[in-house]
N, C-alpha and C. Protein backbone atom coordinates (compact mmCIF):
# COMPACT_ATOMS: atom_id res chain seq x y z
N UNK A 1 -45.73 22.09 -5.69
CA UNK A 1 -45.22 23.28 -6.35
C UNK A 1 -43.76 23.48 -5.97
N UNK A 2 -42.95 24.07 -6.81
CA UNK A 2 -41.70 24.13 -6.74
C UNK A 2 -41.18 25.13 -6.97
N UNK A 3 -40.18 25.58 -5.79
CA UNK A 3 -39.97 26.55 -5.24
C UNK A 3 -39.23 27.66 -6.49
N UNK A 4 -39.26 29.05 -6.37
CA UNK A 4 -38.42 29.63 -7.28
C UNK A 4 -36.90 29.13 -7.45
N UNK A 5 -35.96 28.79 -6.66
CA UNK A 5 -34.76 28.85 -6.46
C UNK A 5 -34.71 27.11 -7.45
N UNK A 6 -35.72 26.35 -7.47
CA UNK A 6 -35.50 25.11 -7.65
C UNK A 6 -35.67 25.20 -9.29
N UNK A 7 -36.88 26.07 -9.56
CA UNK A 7 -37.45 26.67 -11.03
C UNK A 7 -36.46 26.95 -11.83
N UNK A 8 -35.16 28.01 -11.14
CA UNK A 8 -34.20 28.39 -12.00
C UNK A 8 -32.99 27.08 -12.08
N UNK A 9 -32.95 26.60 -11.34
CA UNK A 9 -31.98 25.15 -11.05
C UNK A 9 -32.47 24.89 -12.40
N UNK A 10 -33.86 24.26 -12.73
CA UNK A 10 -34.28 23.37 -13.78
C UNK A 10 -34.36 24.11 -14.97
N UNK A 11 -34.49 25.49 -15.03
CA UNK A 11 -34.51 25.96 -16.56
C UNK A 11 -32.93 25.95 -16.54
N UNK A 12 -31.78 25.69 -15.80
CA UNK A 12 -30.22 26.49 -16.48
C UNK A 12 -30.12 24.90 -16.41
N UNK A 13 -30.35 23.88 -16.07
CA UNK A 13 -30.18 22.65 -16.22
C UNK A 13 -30.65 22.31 -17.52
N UNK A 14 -31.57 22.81 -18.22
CA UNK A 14 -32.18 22.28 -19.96
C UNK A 14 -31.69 22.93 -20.45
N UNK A 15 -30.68 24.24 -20.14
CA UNK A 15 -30.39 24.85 -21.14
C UNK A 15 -28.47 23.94 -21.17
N UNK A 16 -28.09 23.93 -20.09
CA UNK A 16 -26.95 23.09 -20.21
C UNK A 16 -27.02 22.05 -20.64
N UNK A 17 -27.99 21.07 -20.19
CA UNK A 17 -28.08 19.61 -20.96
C UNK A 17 -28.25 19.76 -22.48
N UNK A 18 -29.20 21.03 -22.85
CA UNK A 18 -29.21 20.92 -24.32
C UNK A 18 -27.57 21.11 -25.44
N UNK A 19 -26.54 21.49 -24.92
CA UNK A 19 -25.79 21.68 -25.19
C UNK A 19 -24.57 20.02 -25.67
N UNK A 20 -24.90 20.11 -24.18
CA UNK A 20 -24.56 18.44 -24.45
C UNK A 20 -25.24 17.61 -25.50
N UNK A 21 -26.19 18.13 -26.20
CA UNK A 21 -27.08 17.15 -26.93
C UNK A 21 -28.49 16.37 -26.16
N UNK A 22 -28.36 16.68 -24.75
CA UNK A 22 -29.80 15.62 -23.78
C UNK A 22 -30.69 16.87 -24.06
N UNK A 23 -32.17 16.19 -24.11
CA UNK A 23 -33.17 17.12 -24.08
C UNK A 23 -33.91 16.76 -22.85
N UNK A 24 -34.24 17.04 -22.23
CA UNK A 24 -35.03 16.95 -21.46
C UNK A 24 -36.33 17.43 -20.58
N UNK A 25 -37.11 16.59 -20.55
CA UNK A 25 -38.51 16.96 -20.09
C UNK A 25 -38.51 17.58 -18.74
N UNK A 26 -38.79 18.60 -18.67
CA UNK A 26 -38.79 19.30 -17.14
C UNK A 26 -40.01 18.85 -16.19
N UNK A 27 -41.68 18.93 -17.25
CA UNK A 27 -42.64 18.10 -16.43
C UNK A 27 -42.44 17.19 -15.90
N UNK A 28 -41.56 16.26 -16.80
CA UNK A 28 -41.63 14.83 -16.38
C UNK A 28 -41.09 15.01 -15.27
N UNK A 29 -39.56 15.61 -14.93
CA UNK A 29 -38.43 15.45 -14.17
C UNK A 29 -38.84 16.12 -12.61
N UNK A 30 -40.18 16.94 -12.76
CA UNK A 30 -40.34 17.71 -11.66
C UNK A 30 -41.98 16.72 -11.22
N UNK A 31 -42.26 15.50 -11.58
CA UNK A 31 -43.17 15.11 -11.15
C UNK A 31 -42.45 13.60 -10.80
N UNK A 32 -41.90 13.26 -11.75
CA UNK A 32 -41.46 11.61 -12.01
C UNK A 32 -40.08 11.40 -11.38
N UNK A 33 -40.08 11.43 -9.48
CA UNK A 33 -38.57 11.38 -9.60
C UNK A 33 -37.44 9.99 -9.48
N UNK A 34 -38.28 8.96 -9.66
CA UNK A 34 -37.45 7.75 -10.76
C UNK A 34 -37.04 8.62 -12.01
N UNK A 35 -37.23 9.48 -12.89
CA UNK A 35 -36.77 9.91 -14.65
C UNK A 35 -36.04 10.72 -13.85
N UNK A 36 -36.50 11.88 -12.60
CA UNK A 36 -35.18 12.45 -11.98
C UNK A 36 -34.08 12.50 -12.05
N UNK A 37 -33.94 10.90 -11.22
CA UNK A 37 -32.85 10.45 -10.66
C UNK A 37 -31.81 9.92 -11.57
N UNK A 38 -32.43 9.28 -12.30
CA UNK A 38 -31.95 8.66 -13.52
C UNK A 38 -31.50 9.50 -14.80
N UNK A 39 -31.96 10.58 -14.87
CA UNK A 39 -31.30 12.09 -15.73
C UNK A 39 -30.42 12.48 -15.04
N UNK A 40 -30.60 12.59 -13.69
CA UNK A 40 -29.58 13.63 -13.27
C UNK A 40 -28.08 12.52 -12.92
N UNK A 41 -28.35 11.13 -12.99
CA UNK A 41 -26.99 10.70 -12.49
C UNK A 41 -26.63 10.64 -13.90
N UNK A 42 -27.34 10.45 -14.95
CA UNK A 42 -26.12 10.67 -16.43
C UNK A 42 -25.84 11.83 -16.51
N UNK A 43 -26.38 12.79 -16.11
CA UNK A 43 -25.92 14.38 -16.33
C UNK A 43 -24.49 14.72 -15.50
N UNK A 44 -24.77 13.57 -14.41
CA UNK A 44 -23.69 14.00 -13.33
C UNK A 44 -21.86 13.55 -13.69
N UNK A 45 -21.86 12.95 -14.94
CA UNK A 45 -20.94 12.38 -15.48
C UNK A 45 -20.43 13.39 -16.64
N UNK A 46 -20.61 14.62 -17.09
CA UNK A 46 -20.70 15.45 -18.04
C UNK A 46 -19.04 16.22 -17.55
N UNK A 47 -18.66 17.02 -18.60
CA UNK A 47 -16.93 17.69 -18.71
C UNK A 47 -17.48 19.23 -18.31
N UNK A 48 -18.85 19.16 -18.13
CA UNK A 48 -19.24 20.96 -17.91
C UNK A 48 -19.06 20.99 -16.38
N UNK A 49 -18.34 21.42 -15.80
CA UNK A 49 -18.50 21.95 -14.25
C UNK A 49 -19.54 22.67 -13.73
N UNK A 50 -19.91 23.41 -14.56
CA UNK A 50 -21.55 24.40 -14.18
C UNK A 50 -22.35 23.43 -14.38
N UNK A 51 -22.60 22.43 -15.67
CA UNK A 51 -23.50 21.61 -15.27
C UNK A 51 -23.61 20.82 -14.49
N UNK A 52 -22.72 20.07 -13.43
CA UNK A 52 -22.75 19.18 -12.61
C UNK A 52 -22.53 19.99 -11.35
N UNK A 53 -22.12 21.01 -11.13
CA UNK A 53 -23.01 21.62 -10.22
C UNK A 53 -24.54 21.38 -10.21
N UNK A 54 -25.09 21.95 -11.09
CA UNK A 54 -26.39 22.14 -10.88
C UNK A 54 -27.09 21.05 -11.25
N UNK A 55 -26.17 19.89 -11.52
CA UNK A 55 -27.05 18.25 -11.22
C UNK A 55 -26.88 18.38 -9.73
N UNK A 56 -25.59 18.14 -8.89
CA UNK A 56 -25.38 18.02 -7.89
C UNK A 56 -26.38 18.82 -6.77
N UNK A 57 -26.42 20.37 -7.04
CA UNK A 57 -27.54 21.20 -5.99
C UNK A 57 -29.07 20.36 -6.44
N UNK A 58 -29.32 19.77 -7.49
CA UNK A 58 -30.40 19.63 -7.95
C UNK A 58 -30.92 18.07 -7.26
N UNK A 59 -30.26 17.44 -7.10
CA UNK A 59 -29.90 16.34 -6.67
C UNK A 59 -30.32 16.34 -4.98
N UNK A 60 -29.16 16.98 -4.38
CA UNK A 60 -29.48 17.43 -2.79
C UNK A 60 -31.14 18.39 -2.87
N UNK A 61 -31.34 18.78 -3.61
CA UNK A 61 -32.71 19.59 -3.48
C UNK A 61 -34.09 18.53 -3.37
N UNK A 62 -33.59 17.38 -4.72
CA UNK A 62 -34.17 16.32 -4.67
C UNK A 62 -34.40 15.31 -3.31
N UNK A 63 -33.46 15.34 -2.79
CA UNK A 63 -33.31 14.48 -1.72
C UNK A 63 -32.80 13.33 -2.03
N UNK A 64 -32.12 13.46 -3.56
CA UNK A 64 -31.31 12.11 -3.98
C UNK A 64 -30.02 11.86 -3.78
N UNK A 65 -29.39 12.99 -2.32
CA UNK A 65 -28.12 12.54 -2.19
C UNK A 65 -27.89 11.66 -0.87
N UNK A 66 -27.62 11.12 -0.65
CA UNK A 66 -27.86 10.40 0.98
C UNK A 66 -26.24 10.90 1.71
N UNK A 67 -26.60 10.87 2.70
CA UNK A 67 -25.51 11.12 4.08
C UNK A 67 -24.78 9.78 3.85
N UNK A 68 -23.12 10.48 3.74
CA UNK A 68 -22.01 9.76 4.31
C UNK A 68 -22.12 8.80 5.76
N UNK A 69 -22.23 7.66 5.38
CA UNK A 69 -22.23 6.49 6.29
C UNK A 69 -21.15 7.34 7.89
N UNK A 70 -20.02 7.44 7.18
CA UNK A 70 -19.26 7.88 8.41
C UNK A 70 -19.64 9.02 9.53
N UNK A 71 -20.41 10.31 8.56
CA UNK A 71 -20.87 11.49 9.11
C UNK A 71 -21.90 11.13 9.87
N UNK A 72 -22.79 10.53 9.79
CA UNK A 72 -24.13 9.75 10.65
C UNK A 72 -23.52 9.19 11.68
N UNK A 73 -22.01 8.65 11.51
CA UNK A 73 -21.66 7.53 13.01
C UNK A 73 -21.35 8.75 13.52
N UNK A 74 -20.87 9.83 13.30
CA UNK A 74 -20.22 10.72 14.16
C UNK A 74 -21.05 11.80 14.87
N UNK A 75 -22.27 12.14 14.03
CA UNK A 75 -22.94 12.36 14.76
C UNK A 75 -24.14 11.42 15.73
N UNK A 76 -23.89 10.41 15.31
CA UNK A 76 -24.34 9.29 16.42
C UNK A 76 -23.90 9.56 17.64
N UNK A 77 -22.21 9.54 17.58
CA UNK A 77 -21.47 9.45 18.78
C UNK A 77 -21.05 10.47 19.63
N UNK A 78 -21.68 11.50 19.42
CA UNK A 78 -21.13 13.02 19.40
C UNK A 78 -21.24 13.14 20.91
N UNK A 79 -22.51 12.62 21.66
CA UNK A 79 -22.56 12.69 23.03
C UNK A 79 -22.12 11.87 24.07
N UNK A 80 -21.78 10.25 23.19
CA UNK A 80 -21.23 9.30 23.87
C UNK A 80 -20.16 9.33 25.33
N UNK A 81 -19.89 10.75 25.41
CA UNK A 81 -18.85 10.77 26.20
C UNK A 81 -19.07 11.90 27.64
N UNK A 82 -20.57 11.80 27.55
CA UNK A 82 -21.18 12.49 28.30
C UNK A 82 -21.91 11.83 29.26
N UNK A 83 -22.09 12.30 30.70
CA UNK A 83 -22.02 10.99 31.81
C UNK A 83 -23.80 12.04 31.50
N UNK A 84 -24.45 10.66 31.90
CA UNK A 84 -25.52 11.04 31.87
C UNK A 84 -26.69 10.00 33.09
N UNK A 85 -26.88 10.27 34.25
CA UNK A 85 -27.61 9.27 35.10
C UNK A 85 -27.83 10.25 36.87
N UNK A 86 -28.01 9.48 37.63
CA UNK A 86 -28.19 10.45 38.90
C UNK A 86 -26.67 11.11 39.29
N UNK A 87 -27.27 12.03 40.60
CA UNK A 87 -25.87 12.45 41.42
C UNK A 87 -25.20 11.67 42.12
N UNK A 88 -23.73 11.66 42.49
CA UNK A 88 -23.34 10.97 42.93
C UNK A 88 -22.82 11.21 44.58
């Protein structure tokens, strides 16, 4: 089940895509997220700024955005510089 905040994501998302001319299946998109992923990265290419927002939040909601390679090393390394072993 999917949350209210995600509900309104997906109805202002069919109403923007319809504009553009895409129709799109909301069942599908909220069960099938291969058709997801694959709607929302052509959507994500669109001249509407409101709509690619709400590919983009829709996307991170999805869990289809992945972490910056660099941001992961940095928080990798964040403690590296912290002595950590017995007293001396």
């Amino acid at each position: 089940m999917l949350d209210p905040a995600t509900l309104a994501l997906l109805a202002k998302l069919k109403v923007l895509a319809k504009k553009t001319g895409t129709n799109l299946d909301l069942v599908k998109m909220s069960g099938d997220l291969g058709y997801a992923e694959l709607t929302l990265k052509e959507l994500s290419n669109a001249d509407d700024p409101e709509l690619v927002l709400v590919v983009i939040q829709l996307m991170n909601q999805f869990g289809l955005l992945d972490t910056p390679a660099a941001t992961a090393k940095i928080e990798e390394n964040k403690d590296s510089g912290r002595y950590i072993g017995a007293l001396r």
